[in-house]
N, C-alpha and C. Protein backbone atom coordinates (compact mmCIF):
# COMPACT_ATOMS: atom_id res chain seq x y z
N UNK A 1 -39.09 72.58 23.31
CA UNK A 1 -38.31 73.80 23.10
C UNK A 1 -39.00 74.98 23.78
N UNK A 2 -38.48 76.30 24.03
CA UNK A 2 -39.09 77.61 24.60
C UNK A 2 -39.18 78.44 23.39
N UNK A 3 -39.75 79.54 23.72
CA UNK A 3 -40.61 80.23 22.80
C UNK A 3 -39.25 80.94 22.36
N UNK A 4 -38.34 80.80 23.18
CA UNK A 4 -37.48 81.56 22.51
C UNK A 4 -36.09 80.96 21.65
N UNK A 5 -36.21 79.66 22.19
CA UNK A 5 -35.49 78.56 20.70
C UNK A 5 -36.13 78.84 19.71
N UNK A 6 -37.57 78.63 19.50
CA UNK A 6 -38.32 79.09 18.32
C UNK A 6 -37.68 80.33 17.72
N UNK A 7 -37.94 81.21 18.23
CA UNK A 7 -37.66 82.14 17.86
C UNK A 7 -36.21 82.70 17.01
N UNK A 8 -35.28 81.83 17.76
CA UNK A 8 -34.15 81.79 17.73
C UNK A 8 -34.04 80.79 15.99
N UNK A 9 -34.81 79.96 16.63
CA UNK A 9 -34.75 78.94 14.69
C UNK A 9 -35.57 79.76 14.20
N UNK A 10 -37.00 80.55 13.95
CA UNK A 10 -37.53 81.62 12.94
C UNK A 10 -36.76 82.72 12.61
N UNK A 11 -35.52 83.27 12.75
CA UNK A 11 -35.12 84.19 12.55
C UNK A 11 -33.98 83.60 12.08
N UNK A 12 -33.53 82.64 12.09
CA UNK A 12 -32.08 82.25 11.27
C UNK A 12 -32.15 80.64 10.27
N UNK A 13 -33.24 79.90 10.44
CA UNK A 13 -33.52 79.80 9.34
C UNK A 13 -34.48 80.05 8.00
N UNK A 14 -33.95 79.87 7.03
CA UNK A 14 -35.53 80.55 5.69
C UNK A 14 -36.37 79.35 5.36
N UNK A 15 -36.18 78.25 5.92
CA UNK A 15 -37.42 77.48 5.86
C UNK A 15 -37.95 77.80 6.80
N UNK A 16 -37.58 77.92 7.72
CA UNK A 16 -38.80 77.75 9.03
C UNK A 16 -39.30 79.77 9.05
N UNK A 17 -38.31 80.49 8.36
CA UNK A 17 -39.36 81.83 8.36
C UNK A 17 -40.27 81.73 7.24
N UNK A 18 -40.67 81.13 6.33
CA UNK A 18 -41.71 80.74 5.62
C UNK A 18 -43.17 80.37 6.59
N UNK A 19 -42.88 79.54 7.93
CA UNK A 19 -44.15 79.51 8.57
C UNK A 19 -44.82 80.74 9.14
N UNK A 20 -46.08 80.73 8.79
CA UNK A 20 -47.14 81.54 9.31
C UNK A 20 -47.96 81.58 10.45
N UNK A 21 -47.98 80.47 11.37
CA UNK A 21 -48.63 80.08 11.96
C UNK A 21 -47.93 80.01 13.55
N UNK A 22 -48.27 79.89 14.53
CA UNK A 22 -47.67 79.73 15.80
C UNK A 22 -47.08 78.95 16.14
N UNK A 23 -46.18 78.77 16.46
CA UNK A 23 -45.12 77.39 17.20
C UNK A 23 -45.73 77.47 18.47
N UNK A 24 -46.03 75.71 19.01
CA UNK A 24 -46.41 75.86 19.98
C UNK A 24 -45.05 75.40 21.02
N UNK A 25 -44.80 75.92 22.62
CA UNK A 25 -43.51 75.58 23.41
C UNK A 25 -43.92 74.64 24.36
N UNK A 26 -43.40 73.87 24.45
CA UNK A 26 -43.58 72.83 25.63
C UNK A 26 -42.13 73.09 26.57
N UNK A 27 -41.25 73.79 27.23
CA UNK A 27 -40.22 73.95 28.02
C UNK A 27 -40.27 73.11 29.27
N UNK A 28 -41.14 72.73 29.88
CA UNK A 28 -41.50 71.88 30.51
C UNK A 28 -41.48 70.54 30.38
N UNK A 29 -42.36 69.94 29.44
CA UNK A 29 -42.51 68.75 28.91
C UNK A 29 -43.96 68.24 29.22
N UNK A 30 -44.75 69.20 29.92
CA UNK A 30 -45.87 68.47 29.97
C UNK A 30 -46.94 68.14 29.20
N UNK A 31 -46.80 68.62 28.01
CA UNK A 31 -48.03 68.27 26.42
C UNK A 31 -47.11 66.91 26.56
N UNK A 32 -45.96 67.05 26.56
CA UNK A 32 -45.27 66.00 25.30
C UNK A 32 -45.44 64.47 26.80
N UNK A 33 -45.42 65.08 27.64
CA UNK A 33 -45.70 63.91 28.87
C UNK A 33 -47.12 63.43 29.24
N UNK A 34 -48.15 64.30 28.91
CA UNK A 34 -49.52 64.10 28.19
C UNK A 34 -50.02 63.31 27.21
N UNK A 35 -49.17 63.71 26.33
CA UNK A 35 -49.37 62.80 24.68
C UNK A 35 -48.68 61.44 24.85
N UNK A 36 -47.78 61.42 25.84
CA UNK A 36 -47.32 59.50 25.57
C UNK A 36 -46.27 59.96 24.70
N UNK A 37 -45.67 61.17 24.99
CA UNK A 37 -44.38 61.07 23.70
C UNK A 37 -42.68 61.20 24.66
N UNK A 38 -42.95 61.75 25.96
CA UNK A 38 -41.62 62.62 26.92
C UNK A 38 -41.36 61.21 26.77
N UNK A 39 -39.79 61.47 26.89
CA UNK A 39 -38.45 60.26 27.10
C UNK A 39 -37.92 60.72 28.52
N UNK A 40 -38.46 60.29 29.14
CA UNK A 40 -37.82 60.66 30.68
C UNK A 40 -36.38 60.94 30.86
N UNK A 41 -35.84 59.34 30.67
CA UNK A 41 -34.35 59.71 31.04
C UNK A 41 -33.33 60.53 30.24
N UNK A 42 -34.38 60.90 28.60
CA UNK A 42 -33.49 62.37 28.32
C UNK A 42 -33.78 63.52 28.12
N UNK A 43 -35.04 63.86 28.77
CA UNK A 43 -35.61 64.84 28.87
C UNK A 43 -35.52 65.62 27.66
N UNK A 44 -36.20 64.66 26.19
CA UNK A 44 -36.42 64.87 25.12
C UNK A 44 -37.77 64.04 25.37
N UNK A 45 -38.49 65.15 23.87
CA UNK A 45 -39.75 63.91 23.59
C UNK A 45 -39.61 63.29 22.06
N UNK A 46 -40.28 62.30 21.33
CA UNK A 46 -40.57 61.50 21.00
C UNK A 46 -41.09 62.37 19.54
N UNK A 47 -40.59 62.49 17.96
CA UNK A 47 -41.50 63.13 17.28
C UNK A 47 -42.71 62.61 16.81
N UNK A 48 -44.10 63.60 17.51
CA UNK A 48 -45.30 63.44 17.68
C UNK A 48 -46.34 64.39 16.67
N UNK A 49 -47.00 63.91 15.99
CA UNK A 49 -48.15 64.97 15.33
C UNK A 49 -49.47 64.49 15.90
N UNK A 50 -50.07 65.05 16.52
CA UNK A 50 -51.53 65.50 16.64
C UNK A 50 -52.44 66.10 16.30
N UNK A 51 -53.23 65.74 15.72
CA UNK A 51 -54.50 66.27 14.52
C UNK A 51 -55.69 66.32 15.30
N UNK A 52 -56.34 67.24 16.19
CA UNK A 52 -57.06 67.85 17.05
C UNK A 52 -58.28 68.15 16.45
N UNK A 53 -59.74 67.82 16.50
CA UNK A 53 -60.60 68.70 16.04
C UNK A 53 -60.58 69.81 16.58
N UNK A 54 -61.95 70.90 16.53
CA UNK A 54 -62.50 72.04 17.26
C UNK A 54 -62.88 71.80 18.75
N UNK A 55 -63.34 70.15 18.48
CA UNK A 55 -64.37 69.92 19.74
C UNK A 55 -63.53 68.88 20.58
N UNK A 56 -62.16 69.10 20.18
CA UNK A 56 -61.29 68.42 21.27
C UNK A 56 -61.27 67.00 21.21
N UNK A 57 -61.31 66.42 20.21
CA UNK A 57 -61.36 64.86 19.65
C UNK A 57 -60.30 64.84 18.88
N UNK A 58 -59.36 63.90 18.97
CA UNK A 58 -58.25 63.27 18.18
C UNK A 58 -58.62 62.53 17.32
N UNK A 59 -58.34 62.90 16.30
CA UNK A 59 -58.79 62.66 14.61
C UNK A 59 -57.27 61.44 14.03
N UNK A 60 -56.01 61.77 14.22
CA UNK A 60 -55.07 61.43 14.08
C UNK A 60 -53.87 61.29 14.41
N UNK A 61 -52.99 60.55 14.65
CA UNK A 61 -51.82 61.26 15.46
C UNK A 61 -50.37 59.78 14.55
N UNK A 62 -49.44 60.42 15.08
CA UNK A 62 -48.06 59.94 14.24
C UNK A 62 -47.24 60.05 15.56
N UNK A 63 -46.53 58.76 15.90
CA UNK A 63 -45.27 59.22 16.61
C UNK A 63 -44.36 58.35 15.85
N UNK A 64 -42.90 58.80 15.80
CA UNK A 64 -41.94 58.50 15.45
C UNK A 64 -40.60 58.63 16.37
N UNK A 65 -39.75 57.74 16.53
CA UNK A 65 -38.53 57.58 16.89
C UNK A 65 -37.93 59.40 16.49
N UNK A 66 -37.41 59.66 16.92
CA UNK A 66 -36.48 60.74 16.81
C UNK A 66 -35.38 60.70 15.51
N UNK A 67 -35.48 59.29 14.94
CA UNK A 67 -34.35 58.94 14.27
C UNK A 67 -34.85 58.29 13.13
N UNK A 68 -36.19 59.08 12.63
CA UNK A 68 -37.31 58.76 12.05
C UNK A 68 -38.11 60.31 11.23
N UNK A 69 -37.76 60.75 10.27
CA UNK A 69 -38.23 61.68 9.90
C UNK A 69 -40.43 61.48 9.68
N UNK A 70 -40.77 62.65 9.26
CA UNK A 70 -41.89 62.65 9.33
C UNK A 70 -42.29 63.46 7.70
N UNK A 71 -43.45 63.19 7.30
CA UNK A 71 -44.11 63.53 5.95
C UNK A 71 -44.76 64.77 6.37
N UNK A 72 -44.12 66.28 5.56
CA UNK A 72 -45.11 66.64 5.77
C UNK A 72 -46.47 66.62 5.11
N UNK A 73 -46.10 66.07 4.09
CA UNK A 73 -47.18 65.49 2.16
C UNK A 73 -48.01 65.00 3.02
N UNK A 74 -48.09 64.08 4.16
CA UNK A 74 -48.75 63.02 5.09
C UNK A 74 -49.74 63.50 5.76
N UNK A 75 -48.94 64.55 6.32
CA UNK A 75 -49.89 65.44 7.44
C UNK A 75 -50.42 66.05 7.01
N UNK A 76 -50.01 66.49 5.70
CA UNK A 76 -51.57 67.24 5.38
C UNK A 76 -52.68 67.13 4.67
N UNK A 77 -51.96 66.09 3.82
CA UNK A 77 -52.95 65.06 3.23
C UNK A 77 -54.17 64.54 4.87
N UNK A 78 -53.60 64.51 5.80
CA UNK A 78 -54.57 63.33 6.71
C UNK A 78 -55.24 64.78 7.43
N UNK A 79 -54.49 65.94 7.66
CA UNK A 79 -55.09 67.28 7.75
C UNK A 79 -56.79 67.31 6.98
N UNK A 80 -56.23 67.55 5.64
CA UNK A 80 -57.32 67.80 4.65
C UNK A 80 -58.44 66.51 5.00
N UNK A 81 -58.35 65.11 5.35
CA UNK A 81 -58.84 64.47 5.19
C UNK A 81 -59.85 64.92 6.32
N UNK A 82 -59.58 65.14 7.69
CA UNK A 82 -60.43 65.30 9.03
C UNK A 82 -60.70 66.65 8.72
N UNK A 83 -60.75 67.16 7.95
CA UNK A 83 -61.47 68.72 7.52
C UNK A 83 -62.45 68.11 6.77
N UNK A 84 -62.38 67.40 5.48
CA UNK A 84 -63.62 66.92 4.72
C UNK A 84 -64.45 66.55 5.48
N UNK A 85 -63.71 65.12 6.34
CA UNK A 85 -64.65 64.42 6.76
C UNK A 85 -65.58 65.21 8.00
N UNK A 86 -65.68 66.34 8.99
CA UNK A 86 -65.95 67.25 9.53
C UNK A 86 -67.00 67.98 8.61
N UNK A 87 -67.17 68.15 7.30
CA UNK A 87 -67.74 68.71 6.83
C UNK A 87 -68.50 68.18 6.07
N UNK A 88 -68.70 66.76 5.54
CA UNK A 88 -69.35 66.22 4.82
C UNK A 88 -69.65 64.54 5.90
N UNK A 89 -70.41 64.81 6.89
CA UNK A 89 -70.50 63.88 7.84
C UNK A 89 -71.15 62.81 6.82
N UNK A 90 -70.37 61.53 7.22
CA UNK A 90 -70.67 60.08 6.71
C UNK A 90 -69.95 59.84 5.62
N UNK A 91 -69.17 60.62 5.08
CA UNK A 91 -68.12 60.03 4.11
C UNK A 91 -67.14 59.61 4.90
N UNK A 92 -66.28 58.86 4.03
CA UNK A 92 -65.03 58.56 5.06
C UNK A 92 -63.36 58.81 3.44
N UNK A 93 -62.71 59.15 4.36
CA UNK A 93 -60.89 59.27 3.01
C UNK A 93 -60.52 58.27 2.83
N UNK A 94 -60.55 57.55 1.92
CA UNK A 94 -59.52 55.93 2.04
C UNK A 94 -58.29 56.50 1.86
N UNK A 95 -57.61 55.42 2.41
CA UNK A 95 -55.67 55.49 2.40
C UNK A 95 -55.35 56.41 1.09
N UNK A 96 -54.39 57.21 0.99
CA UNK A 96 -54.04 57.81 -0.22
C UNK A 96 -54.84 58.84 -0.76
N UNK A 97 -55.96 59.64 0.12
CA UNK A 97 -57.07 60.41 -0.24
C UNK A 97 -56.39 61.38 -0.42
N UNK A 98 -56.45 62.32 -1.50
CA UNK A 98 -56.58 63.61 -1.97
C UNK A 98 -57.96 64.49 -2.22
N UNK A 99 -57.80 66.00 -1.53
CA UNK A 99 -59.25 66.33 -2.06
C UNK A 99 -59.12 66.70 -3.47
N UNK A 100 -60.55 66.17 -3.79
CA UNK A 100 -60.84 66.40 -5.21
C UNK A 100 -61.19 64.83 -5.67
N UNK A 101 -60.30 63.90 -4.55
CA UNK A 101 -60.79 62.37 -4.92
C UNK A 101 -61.82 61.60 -4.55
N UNK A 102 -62.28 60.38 -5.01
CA UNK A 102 -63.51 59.65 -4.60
C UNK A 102 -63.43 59.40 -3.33
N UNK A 103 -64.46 59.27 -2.25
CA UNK A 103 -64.79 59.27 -1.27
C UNK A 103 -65.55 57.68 -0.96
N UNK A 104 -65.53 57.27 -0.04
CA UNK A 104 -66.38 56.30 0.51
C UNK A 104 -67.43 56.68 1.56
N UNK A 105 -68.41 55.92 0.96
CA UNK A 105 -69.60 55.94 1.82
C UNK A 105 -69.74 54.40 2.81
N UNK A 106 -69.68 54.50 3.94
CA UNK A 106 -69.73 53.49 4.97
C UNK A 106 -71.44 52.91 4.32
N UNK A 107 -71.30 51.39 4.45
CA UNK A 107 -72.48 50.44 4.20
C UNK A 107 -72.05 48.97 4.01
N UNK A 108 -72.87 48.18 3.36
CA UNK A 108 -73.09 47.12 3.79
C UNK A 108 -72.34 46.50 1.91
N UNK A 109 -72.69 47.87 1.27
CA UNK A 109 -72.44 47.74 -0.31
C UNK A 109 -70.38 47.69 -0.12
N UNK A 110 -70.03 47.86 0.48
CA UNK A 110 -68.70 47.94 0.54
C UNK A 110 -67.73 46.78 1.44
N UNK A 111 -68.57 46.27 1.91
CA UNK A 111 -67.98 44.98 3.06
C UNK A 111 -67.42 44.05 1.55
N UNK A 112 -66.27 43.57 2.31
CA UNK A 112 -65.33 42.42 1.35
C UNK A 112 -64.79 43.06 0.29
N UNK A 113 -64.80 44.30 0.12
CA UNK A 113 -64.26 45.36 -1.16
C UNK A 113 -63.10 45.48 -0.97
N UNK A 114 -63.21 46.10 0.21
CA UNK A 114 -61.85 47.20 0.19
C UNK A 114 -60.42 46.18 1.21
């Protein structure tokens, strides 16, 4: 989309004027032809989430069919998770992690457990 579809959906709908944060525009297609998501022959892309550290490492990512909704409960659950784990180096989130929940510690005590 262009910055000014955005714009055009932030100002007329009230879910999406609830966001705070920047929409990013691809009008081109070249993130989304980058990421492994552009559909060439319809010059649509593919719905894609990318979970980016600071230091430019892909932590997570989701693509889905177009015809395929997406969690946002998901994303930010797996959000929160590459924030912990960033901050408390050597733990790791098992599936279903919430913060505030038990954590795993990578070792030798956990092989055949999980």
């Amino acid at each position: 989309d262009t910055v000014y579809s955005h714009k055009a959906w932030h100002d007329n709908s009230p879910a999406i004027k609830k966001i705070n944060y920047p929409m990013g525009a691809d009008p081109t297609g070249n993130l989304a032809y980058y990421c492994g998501v552009y559909i060439h022959n319809e010059g649509l892309a593919l719905r894609g989430t990318f979970i980016i550290d600071p230091d430019g490492i892909l932590k997570a990512y989701e693509v889905n069919d177009n015809s395929i909704g997406r969690s946002a409960d998901e994303l930010l659950r797996k959000l929160q998770a590459a924030i912990h784990t960033r901050e408390h180096h050597g733990e790791v989130c098992p599936a279903s992690w919430r913060p505030g929940k038990d954590i795993l510690k990578p070792g030798l005590d956990l092989v055949g457990k999980i």
